[in-house]
C-alpha atoms as a PDB file:
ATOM      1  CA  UNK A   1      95.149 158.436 154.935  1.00  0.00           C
ATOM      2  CA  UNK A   2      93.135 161.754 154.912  1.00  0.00           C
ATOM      3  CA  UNK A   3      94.770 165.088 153.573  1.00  0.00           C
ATOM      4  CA  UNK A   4      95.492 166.201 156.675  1.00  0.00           C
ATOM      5  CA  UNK A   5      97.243 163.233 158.220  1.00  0.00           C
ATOM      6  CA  UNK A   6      99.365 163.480 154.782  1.00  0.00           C
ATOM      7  CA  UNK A   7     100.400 167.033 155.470  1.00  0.00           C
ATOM      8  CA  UNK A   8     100.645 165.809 159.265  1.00  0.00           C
ATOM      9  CA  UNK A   9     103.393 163.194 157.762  1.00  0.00           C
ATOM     10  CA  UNK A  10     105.230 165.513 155.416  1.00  0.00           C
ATOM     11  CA  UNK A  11     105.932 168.396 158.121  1.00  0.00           C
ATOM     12  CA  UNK A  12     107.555 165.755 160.530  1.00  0.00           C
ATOM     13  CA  UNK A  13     109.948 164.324 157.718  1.00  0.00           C
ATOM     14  CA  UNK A  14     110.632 167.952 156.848  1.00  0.00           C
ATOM     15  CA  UNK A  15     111.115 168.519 160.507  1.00  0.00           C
ATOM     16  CA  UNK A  16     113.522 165.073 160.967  1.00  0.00           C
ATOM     17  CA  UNK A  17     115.432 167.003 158.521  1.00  0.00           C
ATOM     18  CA  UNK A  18     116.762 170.177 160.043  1.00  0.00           C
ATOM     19  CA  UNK A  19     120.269 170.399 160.365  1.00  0.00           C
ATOM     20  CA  UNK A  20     120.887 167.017 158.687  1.00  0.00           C
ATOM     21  CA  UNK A  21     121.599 167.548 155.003  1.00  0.00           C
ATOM     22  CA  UNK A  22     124.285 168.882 153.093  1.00  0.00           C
ATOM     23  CA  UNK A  23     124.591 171.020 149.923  1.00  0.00           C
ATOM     24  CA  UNK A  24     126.540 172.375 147.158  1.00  0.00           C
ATOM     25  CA  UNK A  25     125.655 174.315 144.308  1.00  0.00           C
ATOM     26  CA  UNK A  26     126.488 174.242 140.759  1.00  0.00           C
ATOM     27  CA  UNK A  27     126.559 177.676 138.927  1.00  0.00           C
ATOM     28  CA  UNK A  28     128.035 177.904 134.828  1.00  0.00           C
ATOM     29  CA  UNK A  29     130.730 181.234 134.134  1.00  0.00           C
ATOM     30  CA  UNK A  30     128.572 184.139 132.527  1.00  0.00           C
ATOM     31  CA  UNK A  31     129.213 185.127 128.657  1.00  0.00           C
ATOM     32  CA  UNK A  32     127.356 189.169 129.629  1.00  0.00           C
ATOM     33  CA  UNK A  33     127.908 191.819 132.343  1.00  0.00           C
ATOM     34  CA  UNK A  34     124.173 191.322 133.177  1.00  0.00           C
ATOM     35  CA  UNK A  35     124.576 187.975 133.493  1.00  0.00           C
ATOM     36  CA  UNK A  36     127.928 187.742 135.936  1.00  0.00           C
ATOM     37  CA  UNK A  37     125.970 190.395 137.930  1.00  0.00           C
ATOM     38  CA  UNK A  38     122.860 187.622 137.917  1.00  0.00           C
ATOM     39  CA  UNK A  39     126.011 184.998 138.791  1.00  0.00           C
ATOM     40  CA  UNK A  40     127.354 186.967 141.838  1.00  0.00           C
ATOM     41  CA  UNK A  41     124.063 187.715 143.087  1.00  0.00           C
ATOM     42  CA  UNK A  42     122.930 184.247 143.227  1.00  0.00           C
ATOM     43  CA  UNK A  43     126.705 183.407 144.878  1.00  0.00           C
ATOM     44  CA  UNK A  44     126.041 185.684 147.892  1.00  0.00           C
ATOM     45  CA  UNK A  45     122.238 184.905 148.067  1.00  0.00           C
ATOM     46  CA  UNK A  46     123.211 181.306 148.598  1.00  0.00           C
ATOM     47  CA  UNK A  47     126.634 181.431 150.589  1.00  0.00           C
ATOM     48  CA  UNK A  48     124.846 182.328 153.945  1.00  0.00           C
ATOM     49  CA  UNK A  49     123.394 178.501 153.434  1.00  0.00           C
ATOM     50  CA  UNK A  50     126.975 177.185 154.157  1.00  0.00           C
ATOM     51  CA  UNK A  51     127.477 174.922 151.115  1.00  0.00           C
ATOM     52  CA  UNK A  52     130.138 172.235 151.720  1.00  0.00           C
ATOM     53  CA  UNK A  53     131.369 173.420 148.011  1.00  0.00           C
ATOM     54  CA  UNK A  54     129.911 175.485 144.892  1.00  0.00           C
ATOM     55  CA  UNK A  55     130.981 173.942 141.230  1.00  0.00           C
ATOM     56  CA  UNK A  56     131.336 175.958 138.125  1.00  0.00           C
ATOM     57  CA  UNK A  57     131.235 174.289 134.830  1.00  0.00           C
ATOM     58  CA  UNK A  58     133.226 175.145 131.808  1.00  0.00           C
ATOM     59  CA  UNK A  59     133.026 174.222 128.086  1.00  0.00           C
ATOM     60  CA  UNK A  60     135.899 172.641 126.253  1.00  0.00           C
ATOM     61  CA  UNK A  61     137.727 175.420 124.567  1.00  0.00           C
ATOM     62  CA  UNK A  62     140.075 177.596 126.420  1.00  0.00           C
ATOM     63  CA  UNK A  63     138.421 181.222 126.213  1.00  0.00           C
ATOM     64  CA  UNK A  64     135.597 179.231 128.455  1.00  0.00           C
ATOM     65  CA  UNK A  65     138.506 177.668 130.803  1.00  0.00           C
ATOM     66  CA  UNK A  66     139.894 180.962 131.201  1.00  0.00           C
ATOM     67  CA  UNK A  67     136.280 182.509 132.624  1.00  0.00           C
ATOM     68  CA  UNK A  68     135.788 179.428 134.794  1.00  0.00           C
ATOM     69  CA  UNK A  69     139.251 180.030 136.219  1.00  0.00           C
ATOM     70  CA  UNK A  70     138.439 183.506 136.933  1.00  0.00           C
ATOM     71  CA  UNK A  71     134.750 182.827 138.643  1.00  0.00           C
ATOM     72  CA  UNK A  72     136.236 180.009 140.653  1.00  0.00           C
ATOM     73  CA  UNK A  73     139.251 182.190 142.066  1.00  0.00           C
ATOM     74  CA  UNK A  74     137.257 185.077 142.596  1.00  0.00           C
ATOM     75  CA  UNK A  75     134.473 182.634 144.543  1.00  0.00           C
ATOM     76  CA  UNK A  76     137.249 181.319 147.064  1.00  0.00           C
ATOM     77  CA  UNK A  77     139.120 184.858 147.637  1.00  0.00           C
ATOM     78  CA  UNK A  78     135.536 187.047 147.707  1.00  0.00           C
ATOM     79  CA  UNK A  79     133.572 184.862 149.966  1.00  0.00           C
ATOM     80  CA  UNK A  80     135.577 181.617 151.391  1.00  0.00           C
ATOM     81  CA  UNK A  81     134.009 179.108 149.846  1.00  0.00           C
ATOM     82  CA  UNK A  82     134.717 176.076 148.682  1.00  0.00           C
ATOM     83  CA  UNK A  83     135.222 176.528 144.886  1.00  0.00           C
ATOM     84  CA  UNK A  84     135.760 172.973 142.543  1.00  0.00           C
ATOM     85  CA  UNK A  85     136.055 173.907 138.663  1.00  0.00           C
ATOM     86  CA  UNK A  86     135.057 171.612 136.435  1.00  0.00           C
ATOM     87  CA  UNK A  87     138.029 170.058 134.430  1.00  0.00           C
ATOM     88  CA  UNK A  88     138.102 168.031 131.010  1.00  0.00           C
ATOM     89  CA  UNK A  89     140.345 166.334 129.004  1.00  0.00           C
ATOM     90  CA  UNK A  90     139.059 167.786 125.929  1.00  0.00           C
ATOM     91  CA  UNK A  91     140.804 170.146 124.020  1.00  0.00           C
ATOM     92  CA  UNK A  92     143.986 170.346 126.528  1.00  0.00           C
ATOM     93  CA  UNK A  93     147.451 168.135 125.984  1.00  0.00           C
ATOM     94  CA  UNK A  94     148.463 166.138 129.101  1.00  0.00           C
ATOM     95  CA  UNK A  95     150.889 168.699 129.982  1.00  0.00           C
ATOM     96  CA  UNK A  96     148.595 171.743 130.078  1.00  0.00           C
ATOM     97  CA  UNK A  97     145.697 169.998 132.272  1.00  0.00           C
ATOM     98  CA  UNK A  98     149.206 169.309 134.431  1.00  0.00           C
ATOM     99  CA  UNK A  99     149.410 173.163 134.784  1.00  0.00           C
ATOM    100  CA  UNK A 100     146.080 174.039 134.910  1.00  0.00           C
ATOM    101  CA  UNK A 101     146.153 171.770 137.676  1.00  0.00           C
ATOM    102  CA  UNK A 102     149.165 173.447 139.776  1.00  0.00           C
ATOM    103  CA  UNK A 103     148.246 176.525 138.745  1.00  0.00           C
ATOM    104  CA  UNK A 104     144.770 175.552 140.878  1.00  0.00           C
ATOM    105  CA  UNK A 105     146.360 174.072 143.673  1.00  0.00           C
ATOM    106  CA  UNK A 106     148.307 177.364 144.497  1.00  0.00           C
ATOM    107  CA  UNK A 107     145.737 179.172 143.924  1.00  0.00           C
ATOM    108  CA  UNK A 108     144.256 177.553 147.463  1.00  0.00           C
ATOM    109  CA  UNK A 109     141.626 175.059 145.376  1.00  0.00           C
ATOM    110  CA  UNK A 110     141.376 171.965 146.835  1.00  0.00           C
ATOM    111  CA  UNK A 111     138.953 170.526 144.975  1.00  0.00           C
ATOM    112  CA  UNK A 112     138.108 169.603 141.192  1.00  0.00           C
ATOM    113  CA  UNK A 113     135.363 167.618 139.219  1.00  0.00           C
ATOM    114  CA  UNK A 114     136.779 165.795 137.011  1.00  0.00           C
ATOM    115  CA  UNK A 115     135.182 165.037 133.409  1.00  0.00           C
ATOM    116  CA  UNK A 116     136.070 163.549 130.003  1.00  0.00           C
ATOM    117  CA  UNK A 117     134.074 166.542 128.472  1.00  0.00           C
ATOM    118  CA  UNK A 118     131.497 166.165 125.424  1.00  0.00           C
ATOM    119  CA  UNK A 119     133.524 164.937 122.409  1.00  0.00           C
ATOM    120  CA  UNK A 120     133.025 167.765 119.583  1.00  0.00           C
ATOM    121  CA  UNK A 121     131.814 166.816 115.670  1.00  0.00           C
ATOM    122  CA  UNK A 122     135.273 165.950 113.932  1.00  0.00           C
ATOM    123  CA  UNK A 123     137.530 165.647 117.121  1.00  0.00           C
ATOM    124  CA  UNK A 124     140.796 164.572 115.765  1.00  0.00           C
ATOM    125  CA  UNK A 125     142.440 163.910 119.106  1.00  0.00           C
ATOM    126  CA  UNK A 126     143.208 160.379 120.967  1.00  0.00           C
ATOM    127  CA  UNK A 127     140.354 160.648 123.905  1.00  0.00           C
ATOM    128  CA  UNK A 128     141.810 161.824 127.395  1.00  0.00           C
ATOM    129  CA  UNK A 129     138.931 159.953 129.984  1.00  0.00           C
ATOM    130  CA  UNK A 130     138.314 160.920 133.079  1.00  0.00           C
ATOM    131  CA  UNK A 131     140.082 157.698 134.856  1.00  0.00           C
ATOM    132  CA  UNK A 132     143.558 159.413 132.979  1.00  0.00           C
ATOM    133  CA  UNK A 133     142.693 163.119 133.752  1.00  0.00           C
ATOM    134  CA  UNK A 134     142.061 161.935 137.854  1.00  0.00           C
ATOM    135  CA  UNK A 135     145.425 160.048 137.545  1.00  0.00           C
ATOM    136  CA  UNK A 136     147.358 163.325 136.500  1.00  0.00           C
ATOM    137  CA  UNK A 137     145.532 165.240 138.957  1.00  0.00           C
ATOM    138  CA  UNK A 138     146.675 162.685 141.853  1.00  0.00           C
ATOM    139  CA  UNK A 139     150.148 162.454 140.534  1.00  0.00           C
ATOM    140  CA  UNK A 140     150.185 166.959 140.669  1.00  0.00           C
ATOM    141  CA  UNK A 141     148.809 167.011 144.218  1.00  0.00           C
ATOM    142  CA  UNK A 142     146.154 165.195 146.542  1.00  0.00           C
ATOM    143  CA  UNK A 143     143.036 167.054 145.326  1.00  0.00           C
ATOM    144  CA  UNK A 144     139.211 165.942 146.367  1.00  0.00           C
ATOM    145  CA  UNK A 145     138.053 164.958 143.499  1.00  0.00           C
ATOM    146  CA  UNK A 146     134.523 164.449 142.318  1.00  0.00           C
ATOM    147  CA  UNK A 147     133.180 162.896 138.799  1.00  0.00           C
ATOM    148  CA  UNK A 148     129.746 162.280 136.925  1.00  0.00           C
ATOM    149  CA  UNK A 149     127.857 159.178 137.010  1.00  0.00           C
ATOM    150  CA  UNK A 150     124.340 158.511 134.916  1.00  0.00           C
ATOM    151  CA  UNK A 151     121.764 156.686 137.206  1.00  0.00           C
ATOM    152  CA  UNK A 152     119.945 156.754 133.981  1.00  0.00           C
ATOM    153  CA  UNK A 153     123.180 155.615 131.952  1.00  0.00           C
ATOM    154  CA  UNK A 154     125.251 157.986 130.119  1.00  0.00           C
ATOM    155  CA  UNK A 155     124.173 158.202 126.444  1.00  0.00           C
ATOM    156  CA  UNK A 156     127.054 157.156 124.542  1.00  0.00           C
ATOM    157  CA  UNK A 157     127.353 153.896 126.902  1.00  0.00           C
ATOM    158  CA  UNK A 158     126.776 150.700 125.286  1.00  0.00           C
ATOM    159  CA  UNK A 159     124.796 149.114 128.294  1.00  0.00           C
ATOM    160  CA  UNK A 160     124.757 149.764 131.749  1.00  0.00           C
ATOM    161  CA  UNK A 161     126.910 147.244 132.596  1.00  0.00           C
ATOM    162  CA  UNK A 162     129.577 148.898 130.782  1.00  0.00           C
ATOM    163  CA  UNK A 163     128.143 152.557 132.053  1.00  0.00           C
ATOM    164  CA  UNK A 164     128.905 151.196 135.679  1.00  0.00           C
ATOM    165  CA  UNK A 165     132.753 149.626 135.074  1.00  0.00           C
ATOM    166  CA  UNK A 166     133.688 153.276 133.572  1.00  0.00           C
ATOM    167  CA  UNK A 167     132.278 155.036 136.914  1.00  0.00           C
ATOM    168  CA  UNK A 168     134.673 151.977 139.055  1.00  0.00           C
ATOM    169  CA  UNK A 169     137.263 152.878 136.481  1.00  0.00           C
ATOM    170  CA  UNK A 170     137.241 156.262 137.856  1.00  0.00           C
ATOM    171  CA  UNK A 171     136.837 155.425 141.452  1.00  0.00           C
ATOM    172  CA  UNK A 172     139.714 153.328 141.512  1.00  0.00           C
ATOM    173  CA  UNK A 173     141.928 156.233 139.804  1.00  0.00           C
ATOM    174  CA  UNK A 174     141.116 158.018 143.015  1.00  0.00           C
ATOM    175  CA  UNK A 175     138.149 159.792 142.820  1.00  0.00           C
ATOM    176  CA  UNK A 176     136.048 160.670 146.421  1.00  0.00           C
ATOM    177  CA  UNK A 177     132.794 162.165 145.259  1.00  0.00           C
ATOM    178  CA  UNK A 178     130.325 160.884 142.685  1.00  0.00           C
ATOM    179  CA  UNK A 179     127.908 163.116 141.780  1.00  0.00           C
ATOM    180  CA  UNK A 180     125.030 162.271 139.858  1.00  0.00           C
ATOM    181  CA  UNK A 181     123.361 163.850 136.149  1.00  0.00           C
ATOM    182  CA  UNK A 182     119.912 165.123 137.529  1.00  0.00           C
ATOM    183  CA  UNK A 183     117.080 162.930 137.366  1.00  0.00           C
ATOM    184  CA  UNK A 184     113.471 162.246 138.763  1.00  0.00           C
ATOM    185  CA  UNK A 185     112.514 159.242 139.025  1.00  0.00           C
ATOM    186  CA  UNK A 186     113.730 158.538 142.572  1.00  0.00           C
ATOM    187  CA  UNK A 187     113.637 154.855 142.475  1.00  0.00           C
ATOM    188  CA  UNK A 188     116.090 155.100 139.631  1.00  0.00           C
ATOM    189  CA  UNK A 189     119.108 156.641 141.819  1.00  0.00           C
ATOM    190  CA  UNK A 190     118.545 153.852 144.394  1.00  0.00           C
ATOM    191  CA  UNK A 191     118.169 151.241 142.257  1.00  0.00           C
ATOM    192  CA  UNK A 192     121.466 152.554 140.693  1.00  0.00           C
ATOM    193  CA  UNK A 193     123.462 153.118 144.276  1.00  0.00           C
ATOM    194  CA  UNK A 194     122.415 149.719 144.815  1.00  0.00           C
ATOM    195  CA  UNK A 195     124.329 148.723 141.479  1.00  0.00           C
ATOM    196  CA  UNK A 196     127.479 150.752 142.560  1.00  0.00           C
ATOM    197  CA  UNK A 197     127.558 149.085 146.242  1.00  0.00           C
ATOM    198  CA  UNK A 198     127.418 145.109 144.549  1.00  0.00           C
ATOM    199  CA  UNK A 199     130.534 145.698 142.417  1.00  0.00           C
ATOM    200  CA  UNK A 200     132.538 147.574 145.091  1.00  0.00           C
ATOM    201  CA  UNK A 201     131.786 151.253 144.568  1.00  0.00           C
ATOM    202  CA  UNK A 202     132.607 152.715 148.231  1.00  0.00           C
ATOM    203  CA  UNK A 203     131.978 156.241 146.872  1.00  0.00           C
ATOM    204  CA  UNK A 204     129.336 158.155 148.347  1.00  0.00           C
ATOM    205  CA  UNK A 205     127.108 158.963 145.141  1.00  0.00           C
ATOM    206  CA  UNK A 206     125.956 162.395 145.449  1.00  0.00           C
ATOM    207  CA  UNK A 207     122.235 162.920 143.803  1.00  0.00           C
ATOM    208  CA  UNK A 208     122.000 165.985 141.191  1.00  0.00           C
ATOM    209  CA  UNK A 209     118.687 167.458 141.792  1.00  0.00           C
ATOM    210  CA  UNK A 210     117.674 170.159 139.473  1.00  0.00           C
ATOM    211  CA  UNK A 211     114.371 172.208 139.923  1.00  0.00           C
ATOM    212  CA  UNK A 212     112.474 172.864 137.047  1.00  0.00           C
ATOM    213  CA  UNK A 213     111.643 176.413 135.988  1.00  0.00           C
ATOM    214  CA  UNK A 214     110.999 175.688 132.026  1.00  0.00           C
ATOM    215  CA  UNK A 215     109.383 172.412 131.313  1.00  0.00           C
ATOM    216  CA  UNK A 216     109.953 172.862 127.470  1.00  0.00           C
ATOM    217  CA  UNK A 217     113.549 173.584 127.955  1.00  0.00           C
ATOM    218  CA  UNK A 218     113.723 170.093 130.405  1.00  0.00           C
ATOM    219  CA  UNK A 219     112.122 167.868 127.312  1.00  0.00           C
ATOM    220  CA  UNK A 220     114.763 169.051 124.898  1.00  0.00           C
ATOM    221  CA  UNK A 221     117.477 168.467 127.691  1.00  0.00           C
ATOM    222  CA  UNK A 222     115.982 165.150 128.294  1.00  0.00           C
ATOM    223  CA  UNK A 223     116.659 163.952 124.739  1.00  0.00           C
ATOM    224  CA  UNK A 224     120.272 164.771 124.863  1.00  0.00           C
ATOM    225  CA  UNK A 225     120.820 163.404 128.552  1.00  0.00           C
ATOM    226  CA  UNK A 226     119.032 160.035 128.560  1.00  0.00           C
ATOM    227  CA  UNK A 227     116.732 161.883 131.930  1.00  0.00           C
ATOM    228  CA  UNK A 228     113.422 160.013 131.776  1.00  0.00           C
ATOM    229  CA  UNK A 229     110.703 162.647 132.527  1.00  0.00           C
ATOM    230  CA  UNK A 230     108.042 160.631 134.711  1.00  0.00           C
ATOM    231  CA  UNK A 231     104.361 161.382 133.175  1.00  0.00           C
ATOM    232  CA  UNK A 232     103.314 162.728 136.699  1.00  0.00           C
ATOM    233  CA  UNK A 233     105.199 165.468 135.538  1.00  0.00           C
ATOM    234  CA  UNK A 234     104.250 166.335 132.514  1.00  0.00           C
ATOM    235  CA  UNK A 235     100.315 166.350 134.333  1.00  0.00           C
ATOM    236  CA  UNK A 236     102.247 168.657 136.785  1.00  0.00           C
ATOM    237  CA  UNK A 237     103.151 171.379 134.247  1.00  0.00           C
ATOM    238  CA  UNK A 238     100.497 171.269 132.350  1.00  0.00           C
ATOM    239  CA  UNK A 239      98.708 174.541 131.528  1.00  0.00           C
ATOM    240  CA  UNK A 240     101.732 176.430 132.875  1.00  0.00           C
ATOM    241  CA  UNK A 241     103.737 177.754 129.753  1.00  0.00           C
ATOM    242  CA  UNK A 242     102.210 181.477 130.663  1.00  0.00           C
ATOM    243  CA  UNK A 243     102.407 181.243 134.447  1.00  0.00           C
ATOM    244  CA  UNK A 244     105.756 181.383 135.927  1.00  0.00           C
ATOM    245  CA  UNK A 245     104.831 182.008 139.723  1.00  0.00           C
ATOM    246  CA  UNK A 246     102.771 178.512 139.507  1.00  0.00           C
ATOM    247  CA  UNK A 247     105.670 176.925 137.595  1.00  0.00           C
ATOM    248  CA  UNK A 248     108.015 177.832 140.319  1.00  0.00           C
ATOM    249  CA  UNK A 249     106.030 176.676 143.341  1.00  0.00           C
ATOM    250  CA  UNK A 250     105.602 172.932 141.115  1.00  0.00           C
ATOM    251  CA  UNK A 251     109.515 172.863 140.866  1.00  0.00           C
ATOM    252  CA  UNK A 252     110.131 173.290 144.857  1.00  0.00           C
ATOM    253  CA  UNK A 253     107.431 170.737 145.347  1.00  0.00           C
ATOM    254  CA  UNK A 254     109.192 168.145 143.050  1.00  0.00           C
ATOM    255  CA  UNK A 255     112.336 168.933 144.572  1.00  0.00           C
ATOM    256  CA  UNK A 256     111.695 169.429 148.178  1.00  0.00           C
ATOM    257  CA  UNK A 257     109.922 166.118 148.236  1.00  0.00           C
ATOM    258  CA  UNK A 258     112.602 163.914 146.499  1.00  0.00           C
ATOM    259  CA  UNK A 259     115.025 165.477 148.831  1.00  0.00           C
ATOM    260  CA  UNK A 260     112.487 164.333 151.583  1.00  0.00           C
ATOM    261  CA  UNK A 261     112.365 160.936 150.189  1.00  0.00           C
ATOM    262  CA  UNK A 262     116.064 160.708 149.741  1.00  0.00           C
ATOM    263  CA  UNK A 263     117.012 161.066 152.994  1.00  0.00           C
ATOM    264  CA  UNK A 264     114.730 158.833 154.168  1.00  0.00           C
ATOM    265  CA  UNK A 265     116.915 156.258 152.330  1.00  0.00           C
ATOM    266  CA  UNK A 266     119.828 157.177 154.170  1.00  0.00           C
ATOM    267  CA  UNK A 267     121.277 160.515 151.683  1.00  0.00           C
ATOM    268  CA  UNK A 268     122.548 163.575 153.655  1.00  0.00           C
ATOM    269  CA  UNK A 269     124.461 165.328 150.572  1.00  0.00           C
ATOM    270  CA  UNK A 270     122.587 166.852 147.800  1.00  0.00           C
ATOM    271  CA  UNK A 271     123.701 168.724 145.078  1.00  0.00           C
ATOM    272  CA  UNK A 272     121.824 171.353 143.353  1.00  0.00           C
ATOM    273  CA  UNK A 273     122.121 172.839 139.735  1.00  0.00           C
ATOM    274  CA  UNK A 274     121.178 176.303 140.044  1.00  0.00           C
ATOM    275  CA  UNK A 275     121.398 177.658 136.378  1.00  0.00           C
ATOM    276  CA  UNK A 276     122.921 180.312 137.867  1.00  0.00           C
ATOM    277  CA  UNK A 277     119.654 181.577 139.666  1.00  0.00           C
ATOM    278  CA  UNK A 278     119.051 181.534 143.428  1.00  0.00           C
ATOM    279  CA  UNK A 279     115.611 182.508 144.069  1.00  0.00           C
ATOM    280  CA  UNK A 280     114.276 178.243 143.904  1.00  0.00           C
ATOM    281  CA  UNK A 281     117.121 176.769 145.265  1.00  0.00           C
ATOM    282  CA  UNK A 282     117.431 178.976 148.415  1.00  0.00           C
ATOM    283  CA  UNK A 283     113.512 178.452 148.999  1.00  0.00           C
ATOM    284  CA  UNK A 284     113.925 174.394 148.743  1.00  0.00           C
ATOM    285  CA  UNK A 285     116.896 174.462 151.111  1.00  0.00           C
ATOM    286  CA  UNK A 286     115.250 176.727 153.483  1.00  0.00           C
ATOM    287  CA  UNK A 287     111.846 174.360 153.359  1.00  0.00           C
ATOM    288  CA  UNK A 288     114.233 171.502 153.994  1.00  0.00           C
ATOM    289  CA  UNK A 289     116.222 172.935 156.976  1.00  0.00           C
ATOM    290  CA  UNK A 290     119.060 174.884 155.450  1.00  0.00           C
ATOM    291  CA  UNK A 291     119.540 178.099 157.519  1.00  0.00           C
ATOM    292  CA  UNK A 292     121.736 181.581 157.582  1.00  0.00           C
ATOM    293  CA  UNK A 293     124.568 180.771 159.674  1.00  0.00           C
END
């Protein structure tokens, strides 16, 4: 096929793709003024794009709960949206993830992801999984609730067998979203729907797609995640530690065209990590169809 027959191809899957795919957004609760003004800028830059929901992650001790809480109330009363904290059963009895719970559901939020949380060094406390924490969410009121699954297997699993029964565990505790750690290696999150559909999971498994701004900063995430990093990529970013604007046009590229080839497989919700920034994911979602409303 001859380079222009390729771009030919590429503009009419783009173009099959207007109006058909959904988003939501992922954003983390800023530590600095500078960086909740970043936060909220990014929020209102990408709102217009009518996400079906925006996430906001939290880390296990309470101080961190406390400014997720905040950002996600603020999110639904400022703008409207669609605001899901993230909720763990680390660090919180049984009784207080039972408040923090009701104190959500007044609050007007509808919808949580729920997560065992990383385990820290010297954790004293019987483990609270995600299967128990979406029980007690069900039993306090009928959230939507969403969870994590590793297409790539979750590092602490001990095969993927077992990765895959933890992920029905949760499904069958009454979970309605599964959405995915990123990856890129597309044939890895079909291979691993696949997997779910043969032992019954009817969930629809959301892909995590995560453009990449700081290559270095991906290979040290990689190591922790269990994310394999395809070598087209490395060839991709290579030369590019000094030149941002280049790096930045590589990451919609990646991203833009596994979202292409995603859909093509039958995927209509995507959900992007935004790292709080909204410069690359608006661009990707505008290339792909996403408009102002």
């Amino acid at each position: 096929m001859s380079y222009a027959k390729e771009i030919d191809t590429l503009n009419q899957h783009i173009a099959d793709l207007n109006g058909n795919i959904n988003v939501s957004f992922e954003f983390f609760p800023p530590k600095t003024e500078k960086m909740e003004e970043t936060l909220w800028a990014s929020i209102h830059r990408l709102k217009v794009l009518k996400p079906k929901f925006v996430s906001v992650t939290y880390g296990a001790n309470s101080g961190e709960r406390d400014r997720t809480h905040n950002v996600v109330k603020s999110i639904k009363q400022e703008t409207g949206l669609e605001a899901a904290p993230h909720l763990t059963g680390i660090d919180a009895t049984p009784e207080q993830l039972r408040q923090i719970a009701q104190d959500y559901w007044d609050s007007g939020i509808r919808r949580i992801v729920a997560l065992r949380g990383d385990v820290p060094a010297n954790y004293q406390r019987e483990l609270f999984y995600a299967s128990d924490l979406i029980e007690l969410l069900r039993d306090v009121a009928p959230f939507d609730i969403s969870v994590a699954a590793y297409p790539e297997i979750h590092p602490e699993a001990k095969s993927a067998q077992a990765d895959l029964i933890n992920l029905k565990r949760k499904v069958d505790a009454g979970a309605n979203h599964v959405i995915t750690q990123f990856f890129f290696d597309v044939e890895s999150y079909l291979r691993f729907r696949d997997r779910c559909a043969s032992i019954g999971i009817d969930a629809e498994i959301v892909p995590g797609i995560l453009p990449v701004t700081n290559f270095k900063q991906l290979q040290k995430m990689s190591a922790v995640t269990n994310v394999k990093i395809p070598s087209w990529m490395n060839k991709m970013y290579e030369g590019l530690d000094n030149d941002p604007t280049t790096r930045n046009l590589v990451a919609a590229s990646i991203a833009t065209d596994m979202v292409r080839v995603l859909s093509r497989e039958g995927v209509n919700d995507f959900h992007f990590y935004t790292l709080n920034r909204s410069e690359l994911t608006y661009t990707i979602c505008h290339i792909l169809g996403a408009r102002p409303a």
